[in-house]
N, C-alpha and C. Protein backbone atom coordinates (compact mmCIF):
# COMPACT_ATOMS: atom_id res chain seq x y z
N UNK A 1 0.84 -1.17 0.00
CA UNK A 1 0.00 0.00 0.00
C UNK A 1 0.89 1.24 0.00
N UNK A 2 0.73 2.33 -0.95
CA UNK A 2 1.66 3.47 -1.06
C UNK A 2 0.99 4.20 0.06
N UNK A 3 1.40 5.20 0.79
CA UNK A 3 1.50 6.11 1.66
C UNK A 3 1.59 7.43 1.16
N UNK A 4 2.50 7.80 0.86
CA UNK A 4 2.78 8.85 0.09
C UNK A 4 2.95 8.92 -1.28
N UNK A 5 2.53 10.13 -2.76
CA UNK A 5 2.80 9.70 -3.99
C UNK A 5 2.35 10.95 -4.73
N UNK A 6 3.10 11.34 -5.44
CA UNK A 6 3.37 13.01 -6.36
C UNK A 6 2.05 12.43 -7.27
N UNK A 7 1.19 13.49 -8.12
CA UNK A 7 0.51 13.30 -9.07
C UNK A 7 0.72 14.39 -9.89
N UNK A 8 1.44 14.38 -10.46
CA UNK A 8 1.75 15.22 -11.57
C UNK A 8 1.25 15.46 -12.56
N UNK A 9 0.48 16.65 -12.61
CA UNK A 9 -0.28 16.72 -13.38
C UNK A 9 -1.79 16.20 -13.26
N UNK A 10 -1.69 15.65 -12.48
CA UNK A 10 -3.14 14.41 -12.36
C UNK A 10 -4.20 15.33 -12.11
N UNK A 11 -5.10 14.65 -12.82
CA UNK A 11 -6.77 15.16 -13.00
C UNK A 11 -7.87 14.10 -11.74
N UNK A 12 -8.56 14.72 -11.47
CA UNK A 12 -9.84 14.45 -10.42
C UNK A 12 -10.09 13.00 -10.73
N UNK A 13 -9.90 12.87 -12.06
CA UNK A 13 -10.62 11.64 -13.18
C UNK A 13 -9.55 10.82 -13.29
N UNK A 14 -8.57 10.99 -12.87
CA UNK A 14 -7.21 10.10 -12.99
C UNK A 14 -7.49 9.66 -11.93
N UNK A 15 -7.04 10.69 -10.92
CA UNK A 15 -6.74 9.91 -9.55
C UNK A 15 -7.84 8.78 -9.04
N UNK A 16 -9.08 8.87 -9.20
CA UNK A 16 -10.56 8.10 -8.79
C UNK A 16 -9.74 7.10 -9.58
N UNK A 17 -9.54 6.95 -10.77
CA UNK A 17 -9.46 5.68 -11.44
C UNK A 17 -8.61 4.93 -11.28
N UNK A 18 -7.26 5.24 -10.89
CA UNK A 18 -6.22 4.84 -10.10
C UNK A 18 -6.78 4.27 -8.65
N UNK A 19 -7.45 5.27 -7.67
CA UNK A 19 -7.57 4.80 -6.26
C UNK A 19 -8.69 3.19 -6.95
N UNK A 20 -9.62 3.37 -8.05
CA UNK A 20 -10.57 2.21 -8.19
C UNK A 20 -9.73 0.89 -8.61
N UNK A 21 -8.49 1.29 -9.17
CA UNK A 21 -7.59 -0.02 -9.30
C UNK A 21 -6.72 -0.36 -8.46
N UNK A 22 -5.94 0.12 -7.53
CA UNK A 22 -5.33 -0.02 -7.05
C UNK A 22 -5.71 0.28 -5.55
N UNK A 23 -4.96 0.02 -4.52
CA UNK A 23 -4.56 -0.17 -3.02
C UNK A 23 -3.95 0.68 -2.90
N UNK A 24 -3.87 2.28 -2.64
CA UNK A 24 -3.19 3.30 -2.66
C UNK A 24 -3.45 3.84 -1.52
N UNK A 25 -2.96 4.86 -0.48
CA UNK A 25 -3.30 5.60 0.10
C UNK A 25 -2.73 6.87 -0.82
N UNK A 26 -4.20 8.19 -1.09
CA UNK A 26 -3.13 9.58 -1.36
C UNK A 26 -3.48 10.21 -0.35
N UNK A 27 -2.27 10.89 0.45
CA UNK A 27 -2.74 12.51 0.64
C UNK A 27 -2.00 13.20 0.14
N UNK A 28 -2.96 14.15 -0.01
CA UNK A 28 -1.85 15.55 -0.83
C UNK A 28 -2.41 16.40 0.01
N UNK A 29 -1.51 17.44 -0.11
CA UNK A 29 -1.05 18.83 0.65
C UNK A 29 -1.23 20.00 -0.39
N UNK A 30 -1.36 21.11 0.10
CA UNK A 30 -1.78 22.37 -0.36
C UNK A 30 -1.06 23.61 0.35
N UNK A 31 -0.38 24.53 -0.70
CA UNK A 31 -0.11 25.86 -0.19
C UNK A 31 -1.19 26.63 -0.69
N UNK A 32 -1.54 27.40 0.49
CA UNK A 32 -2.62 28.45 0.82
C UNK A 32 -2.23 29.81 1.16
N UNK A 33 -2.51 31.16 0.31
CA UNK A 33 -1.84 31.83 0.66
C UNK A 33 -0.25 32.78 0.45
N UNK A 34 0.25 31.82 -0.71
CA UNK A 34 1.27 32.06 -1.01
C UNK A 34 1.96 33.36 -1.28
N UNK A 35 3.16 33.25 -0.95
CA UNK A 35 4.17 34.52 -1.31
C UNK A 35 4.57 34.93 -2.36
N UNK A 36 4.75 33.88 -3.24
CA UNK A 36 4.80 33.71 -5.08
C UNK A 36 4.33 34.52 -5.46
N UNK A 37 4.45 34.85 -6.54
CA UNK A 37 3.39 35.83 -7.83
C UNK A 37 3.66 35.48 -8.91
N UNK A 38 3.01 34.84 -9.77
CA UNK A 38 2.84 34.48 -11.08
C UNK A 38 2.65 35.99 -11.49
N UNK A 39 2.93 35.58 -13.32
CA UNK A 39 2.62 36.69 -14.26
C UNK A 39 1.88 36.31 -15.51
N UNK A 40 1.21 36.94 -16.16
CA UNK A 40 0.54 36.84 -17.46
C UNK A 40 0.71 38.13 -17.93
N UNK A 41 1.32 38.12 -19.14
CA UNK A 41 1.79 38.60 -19.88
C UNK A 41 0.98 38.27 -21.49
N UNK A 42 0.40 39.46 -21.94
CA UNK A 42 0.17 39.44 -23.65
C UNK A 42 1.15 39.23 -24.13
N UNK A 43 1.32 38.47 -25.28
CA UNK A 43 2.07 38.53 -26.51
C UNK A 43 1.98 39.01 -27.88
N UNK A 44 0.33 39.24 -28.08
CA UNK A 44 -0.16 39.88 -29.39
C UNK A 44 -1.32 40.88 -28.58
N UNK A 45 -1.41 41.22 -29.72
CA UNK A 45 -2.73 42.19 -29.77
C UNK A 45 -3.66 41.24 -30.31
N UNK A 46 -3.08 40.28 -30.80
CA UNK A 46 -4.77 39.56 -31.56
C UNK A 46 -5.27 38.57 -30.20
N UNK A 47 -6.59 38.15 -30.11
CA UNK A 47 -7.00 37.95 -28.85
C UNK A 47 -7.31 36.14 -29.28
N UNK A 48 -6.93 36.19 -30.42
CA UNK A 48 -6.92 34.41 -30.30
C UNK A 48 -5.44 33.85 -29.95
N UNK A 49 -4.58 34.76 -29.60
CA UNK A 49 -3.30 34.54 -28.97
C UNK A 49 -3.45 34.08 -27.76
N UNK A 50 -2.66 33.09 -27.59
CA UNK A 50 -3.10 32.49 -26.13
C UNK A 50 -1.72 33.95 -25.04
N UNK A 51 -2.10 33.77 -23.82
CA UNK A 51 -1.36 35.24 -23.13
C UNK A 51 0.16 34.05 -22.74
N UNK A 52 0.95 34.93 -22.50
CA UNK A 52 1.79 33.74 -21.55
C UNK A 52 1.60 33.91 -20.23
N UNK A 53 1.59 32.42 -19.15
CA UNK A 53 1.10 32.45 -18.09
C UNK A 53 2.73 31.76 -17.52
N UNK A 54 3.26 32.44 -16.41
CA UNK A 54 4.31 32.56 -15.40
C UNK A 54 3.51 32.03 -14.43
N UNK A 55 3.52 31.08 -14.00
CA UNK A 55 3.02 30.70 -12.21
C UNK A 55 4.31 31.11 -11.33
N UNK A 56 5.13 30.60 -11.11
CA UNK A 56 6.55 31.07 -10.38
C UNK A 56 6.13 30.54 -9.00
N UNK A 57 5.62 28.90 -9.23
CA UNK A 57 5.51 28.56 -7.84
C UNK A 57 6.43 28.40 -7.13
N UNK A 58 6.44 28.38 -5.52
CA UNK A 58 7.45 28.08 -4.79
C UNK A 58 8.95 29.10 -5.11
N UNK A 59 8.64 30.24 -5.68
CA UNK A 59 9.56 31.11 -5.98
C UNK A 59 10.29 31.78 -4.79
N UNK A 60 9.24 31.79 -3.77
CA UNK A 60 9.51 32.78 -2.55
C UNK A 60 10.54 31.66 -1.69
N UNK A 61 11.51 31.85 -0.86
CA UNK A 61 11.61 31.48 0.68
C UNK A 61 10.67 30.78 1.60
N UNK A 62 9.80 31.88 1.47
CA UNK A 62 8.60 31.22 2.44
C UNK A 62 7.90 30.45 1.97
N UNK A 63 7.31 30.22 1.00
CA UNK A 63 6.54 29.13 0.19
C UNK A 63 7.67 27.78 0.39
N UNK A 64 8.55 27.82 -0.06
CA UNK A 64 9.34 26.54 0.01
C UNK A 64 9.64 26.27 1.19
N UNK A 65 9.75 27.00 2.43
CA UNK A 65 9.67 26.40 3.44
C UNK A 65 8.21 25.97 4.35
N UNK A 66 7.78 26.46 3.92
CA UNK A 66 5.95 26.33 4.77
C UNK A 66 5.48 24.40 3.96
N UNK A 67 6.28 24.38 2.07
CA UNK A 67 5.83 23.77 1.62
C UNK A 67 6.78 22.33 2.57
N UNK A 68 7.98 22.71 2.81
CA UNK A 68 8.86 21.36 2.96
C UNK A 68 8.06 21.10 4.55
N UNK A 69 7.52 21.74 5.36
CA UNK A 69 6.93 21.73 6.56
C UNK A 69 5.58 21.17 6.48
N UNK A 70 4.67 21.18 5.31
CA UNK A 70 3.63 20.46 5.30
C UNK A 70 4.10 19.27 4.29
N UNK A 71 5.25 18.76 4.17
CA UNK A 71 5.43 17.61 3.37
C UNK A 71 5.45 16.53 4.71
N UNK A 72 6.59 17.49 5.48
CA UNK A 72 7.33 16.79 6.33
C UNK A 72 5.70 16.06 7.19
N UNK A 73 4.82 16.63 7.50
CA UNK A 73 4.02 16.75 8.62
C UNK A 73 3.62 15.57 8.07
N UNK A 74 2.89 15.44 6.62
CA UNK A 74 2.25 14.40 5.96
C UNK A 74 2.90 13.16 6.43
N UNK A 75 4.20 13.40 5.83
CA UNK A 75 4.72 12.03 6.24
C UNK A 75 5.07 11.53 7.72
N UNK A 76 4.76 12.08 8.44
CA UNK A 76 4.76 11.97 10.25
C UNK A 76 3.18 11.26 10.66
N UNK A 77 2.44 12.28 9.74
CA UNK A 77 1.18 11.79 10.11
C UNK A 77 0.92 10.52 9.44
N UNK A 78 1.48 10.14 8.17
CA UNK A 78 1.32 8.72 7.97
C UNK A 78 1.92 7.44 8.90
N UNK A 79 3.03 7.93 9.52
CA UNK A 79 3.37 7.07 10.50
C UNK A 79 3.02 7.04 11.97
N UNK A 80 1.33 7.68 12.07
CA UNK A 80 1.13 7.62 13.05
C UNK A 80 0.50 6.13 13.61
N UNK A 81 0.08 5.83 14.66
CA UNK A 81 -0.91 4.75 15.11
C UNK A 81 -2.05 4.92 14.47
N UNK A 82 -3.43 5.89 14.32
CA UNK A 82 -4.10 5.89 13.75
C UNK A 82 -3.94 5.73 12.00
N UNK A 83 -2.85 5.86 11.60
CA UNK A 83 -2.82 4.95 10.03
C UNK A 83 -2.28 3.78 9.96
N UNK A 84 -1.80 3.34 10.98
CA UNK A 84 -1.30 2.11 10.96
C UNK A 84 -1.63 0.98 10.52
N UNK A 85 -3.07 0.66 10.42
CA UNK A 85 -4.31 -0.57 9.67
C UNK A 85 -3.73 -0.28 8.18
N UNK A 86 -4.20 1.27 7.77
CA UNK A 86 -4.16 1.81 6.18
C UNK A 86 -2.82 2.14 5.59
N UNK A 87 -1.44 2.16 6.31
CA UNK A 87 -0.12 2.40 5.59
C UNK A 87 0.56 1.56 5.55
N UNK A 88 1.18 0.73 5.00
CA UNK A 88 2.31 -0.04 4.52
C UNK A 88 3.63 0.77 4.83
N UNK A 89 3.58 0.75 3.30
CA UNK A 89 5.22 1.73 3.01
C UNK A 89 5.22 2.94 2.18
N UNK A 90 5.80 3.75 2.59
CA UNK A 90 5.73 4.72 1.57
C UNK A 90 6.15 4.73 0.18
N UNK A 91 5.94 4.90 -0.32
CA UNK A 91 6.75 5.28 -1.56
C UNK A 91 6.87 6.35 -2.60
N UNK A 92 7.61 6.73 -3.36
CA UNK A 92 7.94 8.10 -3.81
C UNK A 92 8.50 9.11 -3.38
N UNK A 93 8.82 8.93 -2.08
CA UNK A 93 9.54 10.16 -1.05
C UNK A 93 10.50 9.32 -0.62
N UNK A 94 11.52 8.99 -0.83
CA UNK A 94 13.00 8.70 0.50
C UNK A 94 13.13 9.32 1.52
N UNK A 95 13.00 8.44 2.53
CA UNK A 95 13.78 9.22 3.34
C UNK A 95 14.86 10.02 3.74
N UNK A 96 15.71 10.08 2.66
CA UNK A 96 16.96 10.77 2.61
C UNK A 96 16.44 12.07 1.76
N UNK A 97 15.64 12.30 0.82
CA UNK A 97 15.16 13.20 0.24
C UNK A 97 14.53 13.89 1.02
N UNK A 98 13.53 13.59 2.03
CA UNK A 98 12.72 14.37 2.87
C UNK A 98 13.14 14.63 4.40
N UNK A 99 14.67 14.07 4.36
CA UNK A 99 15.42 14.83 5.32
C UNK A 99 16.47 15.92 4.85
N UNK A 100 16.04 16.27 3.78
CA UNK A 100 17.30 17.25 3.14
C UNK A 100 16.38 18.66 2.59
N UNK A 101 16.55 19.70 3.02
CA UNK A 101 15.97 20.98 2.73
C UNK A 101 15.89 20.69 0.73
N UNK A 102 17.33 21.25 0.17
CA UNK A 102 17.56 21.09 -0.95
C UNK A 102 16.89 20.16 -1.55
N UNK A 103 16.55 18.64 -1.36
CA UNK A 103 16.83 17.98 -2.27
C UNK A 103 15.00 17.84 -2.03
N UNK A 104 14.44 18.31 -1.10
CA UNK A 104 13.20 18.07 -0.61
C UNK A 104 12.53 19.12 -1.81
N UNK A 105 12.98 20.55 -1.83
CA UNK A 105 12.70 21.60 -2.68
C UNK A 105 12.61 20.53 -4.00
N UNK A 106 13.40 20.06 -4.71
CA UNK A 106 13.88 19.52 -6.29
C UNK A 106 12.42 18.57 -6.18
N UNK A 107 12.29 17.59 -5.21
CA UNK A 107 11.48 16.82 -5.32
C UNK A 107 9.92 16.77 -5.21
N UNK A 108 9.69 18.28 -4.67
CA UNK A 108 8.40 18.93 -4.77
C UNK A 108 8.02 19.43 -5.92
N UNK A 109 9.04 20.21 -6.63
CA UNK A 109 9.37 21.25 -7.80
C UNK A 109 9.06 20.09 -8.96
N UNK A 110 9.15 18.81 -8.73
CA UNK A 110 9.47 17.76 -9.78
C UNK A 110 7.57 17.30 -9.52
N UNK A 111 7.10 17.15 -8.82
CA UNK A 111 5.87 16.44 -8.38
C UNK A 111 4.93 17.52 -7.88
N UNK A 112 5.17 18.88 -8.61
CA UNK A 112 4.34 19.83 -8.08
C UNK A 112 2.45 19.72 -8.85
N UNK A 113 1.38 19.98 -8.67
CA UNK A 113 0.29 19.80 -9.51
C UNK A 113 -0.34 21.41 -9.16
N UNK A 114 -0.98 21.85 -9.58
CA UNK A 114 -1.63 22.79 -9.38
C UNK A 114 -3.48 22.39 -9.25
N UNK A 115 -4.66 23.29 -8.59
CA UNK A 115 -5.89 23.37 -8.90
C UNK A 115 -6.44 24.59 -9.85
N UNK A 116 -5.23 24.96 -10.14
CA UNK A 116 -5.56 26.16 -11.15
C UNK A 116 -7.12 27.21 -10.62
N UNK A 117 -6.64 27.59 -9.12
CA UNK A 117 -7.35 28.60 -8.96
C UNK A 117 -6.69 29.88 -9.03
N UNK A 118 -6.23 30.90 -9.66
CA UNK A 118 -5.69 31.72 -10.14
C UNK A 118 -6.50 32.87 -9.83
N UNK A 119 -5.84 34.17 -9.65
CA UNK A 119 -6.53 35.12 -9.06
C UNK A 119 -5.16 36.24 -9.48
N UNK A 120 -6.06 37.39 -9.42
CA UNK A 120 -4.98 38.56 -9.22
C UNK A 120 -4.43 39.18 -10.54
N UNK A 121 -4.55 38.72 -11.68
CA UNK A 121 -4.05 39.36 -13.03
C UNK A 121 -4.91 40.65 -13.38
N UNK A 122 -5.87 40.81 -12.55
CA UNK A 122 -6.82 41.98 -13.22
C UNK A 122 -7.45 42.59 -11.34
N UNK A 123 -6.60 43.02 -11.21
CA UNK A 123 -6.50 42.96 -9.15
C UNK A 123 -7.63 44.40 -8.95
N UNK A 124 -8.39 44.23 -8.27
CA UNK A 124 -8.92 45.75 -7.33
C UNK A 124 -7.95 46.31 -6.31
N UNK A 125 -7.86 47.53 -6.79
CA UNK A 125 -7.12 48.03 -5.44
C UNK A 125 -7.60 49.55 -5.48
N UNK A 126 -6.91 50.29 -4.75
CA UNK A 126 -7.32 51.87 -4.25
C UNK A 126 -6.58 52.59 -5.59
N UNK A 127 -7.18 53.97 -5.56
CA UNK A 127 -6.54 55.04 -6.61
C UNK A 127 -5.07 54.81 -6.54
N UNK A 128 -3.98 54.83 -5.34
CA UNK A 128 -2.74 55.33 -5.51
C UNK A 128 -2.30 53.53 -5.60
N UNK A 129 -2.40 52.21 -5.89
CA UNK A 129 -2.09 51.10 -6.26
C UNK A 129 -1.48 51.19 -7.75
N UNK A 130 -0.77 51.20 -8.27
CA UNK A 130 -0.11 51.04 -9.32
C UNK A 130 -0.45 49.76 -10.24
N UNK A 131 -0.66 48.30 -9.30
CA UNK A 131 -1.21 47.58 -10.15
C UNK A 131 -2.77 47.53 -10.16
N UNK A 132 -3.35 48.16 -9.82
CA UNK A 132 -4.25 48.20 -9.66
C UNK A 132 -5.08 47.86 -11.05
N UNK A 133 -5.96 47.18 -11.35
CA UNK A 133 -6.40 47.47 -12.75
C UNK A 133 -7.91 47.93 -12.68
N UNK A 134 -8.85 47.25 -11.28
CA UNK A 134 -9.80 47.84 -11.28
C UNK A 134 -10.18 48.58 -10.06
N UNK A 135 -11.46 49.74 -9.82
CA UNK A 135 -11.39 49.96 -8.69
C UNK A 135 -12.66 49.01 -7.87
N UNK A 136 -13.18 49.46 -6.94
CA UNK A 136 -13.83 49.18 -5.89
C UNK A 136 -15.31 48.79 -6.29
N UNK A 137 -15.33 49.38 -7.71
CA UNK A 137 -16.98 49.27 -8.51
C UNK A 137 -16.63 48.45 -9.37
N UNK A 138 -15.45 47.41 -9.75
CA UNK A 138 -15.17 46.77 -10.32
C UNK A 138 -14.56 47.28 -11.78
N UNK A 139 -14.99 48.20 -12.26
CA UNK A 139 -14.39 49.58 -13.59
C UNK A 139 -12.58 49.57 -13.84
N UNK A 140 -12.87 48.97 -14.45
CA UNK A 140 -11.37 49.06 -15.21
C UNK A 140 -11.02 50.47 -15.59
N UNK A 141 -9.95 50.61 -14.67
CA UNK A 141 -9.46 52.11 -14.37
C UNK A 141 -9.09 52.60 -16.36
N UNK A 142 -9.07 53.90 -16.05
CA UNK A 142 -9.52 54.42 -17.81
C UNK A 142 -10.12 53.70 -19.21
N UNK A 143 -10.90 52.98 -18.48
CA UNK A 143 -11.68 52.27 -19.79
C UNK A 143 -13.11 53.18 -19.62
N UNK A 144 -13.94 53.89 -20.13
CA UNK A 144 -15.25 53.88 -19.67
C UNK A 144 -16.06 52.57 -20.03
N UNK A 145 -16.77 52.40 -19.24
CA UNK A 145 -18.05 51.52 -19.44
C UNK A 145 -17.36 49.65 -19.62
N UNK A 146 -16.43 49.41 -19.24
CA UNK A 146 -15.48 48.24 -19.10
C UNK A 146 -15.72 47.82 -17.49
N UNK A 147 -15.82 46.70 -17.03
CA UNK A 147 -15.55 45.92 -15.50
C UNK A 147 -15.65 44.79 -15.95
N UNK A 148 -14.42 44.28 -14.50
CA UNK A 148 -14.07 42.81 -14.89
C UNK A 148 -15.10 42.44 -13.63
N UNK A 149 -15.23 41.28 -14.10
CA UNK A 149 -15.98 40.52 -12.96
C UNK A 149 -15.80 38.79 -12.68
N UNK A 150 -14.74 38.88 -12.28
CA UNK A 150 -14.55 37.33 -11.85
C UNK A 150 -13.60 37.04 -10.89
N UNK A 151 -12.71 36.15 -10.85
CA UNK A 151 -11.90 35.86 -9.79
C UNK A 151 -10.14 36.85 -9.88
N UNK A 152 -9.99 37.29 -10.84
CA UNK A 152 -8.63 37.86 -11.60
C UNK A 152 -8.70 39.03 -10.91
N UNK A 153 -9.78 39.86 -10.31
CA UNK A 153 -9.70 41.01 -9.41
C UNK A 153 -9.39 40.92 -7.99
N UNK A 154 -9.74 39.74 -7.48
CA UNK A 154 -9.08 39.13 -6.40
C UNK A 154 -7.52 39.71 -5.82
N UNK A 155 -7.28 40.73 -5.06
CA UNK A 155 -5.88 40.62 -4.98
C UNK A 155 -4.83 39.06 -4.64
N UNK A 156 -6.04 38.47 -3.72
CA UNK A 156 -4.77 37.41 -3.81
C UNK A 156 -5.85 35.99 -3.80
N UNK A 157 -5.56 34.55 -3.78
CA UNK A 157 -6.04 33.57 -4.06
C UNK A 157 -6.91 33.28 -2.25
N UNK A 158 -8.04 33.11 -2.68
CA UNK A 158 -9.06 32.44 -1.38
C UNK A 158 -8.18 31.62 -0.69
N UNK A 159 -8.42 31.43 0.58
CA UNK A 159 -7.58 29.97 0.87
C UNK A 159 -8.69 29.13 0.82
N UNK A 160 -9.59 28.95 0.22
CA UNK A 160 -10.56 27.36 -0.64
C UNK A 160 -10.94 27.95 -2.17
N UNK A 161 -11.74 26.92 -2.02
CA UNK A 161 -12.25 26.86 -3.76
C UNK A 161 -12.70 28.54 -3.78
N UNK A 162 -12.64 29.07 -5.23
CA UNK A 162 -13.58 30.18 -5.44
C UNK A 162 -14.54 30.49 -5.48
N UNK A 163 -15.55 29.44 -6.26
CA UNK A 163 -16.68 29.63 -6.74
C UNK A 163 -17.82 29.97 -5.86
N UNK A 164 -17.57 30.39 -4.78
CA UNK A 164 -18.32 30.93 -3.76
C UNK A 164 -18.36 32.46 -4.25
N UNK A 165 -16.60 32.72 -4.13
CA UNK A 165 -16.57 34.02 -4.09
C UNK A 165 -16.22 34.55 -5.25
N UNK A 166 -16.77 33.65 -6.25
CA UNK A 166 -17.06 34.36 -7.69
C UNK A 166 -18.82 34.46 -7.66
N UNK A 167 -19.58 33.85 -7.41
CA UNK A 167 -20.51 33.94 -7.35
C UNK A 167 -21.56 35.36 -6.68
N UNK A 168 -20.38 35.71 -5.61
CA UNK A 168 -20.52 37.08 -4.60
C UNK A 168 -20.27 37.66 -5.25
N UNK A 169 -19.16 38.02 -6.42
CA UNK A 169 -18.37 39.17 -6.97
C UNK A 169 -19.81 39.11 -8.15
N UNK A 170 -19.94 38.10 -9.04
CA UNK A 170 -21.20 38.35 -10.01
C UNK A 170 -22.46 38.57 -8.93
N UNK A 171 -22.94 38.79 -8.17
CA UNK A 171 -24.14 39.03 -7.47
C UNK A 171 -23.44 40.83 -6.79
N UNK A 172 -22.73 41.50 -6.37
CA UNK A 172 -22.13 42.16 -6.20
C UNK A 172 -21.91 43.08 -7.40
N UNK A 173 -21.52 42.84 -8.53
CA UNK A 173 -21.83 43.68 -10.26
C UNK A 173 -23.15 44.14 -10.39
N UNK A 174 -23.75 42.83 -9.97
CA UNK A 174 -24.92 43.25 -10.27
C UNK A 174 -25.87 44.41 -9.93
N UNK A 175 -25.64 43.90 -8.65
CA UNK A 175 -25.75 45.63 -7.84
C UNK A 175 -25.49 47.23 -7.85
N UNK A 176 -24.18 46.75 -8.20
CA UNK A 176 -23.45 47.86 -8.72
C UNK A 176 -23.60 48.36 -10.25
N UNK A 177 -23.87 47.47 -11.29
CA UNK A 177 -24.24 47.98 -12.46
C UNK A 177 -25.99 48.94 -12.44
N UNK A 178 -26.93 47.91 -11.44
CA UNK A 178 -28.20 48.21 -11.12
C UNK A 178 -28.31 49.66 -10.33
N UNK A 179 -27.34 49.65 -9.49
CA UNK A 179 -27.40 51.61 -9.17
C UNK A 179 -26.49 52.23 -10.12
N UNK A 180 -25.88 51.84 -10.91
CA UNK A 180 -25.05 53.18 -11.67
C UNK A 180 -26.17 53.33 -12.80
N UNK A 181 -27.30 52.39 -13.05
CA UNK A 181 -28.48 52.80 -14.27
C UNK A 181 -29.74 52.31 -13.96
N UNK A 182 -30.32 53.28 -12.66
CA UNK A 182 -31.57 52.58 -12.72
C UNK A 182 -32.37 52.22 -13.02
N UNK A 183 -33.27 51.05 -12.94
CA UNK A 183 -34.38 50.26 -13.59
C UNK A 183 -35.48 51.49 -14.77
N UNK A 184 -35.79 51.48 -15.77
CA UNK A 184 -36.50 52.05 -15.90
C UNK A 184 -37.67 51.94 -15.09
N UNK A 185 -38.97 52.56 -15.22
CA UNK A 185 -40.12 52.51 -14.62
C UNK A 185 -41.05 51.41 -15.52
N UNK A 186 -41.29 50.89 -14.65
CA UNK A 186 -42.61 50.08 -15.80
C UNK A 186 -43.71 50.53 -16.54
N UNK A 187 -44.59 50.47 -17.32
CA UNK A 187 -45.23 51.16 -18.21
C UNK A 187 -46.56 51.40 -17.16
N UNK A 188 -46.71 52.78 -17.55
CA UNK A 188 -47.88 53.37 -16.47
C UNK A 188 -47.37 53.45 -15.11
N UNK A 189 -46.61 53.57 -14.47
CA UNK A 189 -45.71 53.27 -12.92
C UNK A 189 -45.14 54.60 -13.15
């Protein structure tokens, strides 16, 4: 029975089909919060250009250490008494790898996956913010009649799923588009 095991790349639909064949234990771990900053960057003006996307995970200090600290924990907690029925042996992590700062970094960096919740390329912030792209009404600063409305205004990533708080931000437009042009009157009203 594996204990520990990188999924690279792996999809929702992989992993189920894997755990349905096999005797696996996964846990995986999550940075929340991160220090990183990805970039997206245009390359054309034409808009069937795909943009280039920079993640720059684990770029920071702190990310790589918070990350080697929730590796480490995983694998402690697999050798506890309460997994003891469900763990065998580990595999995919050495122990010599996950006693070594360096080599722990390479081996995360190698088995990293993402949930591709992404946030922040199109950020709200105040007048004097420089990256700012939209303000507080969602209005894409010198565009008239332009607002973004989704998760990309986010200054930084939820620590869970979004779709809560995309759902707030579109219920929240709404509002805000609804007082900047009020309802007409209904006929005879």
């Amino acid at each position: 029975m594996t204990t520990l095991r990188a999924l690279r790349g792996a999809s929702l639909h992989r992993v189920l089909d894997q755990a349905r064949r096999r005797e696996d234990l996964f846990l995986a771990v999550a940075l929340q919060q991160e220090d990183s900053r990805g970039r997206l960057s245009l390359v054309s003006a034409d808009p069937t250009v795909q943009p280039r996307i920079e993640h720059r995970y684990l770029t920071e200090e702190s990310d790589r250490r918070r990350m080697r600290e929730v590796v480490r924990l995983a694998a402690e907690l697999l050798r506890t008494a309460a997994f003891a029925p469900l763990v065998g042996e580990r595999t995919g992590l050495p122990d010599d790898v996950l006693a070594d700062d360096r080599e722990l970094d390479r081996w995360t960096r190698r088995h990293l996956a993402t949930a591709i919740h992404l946030a922040g390329t199109a950020r709200m912030g105040t007048d004097d913010d420089p990256g700012a792209v939209v303000d507080q009404h969602l209005r894409v600063r010198g565009v008239r009649g332009l607002r973004v409305v989704d998760t990309s205004v986010m200054p930084r990533v939820t620590s869970r799923g979004p779709a809560a708080t995309a759902v707030m931000l579109g219920e929240r437009a709404a509002e805000l588009m609804t007082a900047d042009r009020p309802l007409l009157s209904p006929p005879g009203g």
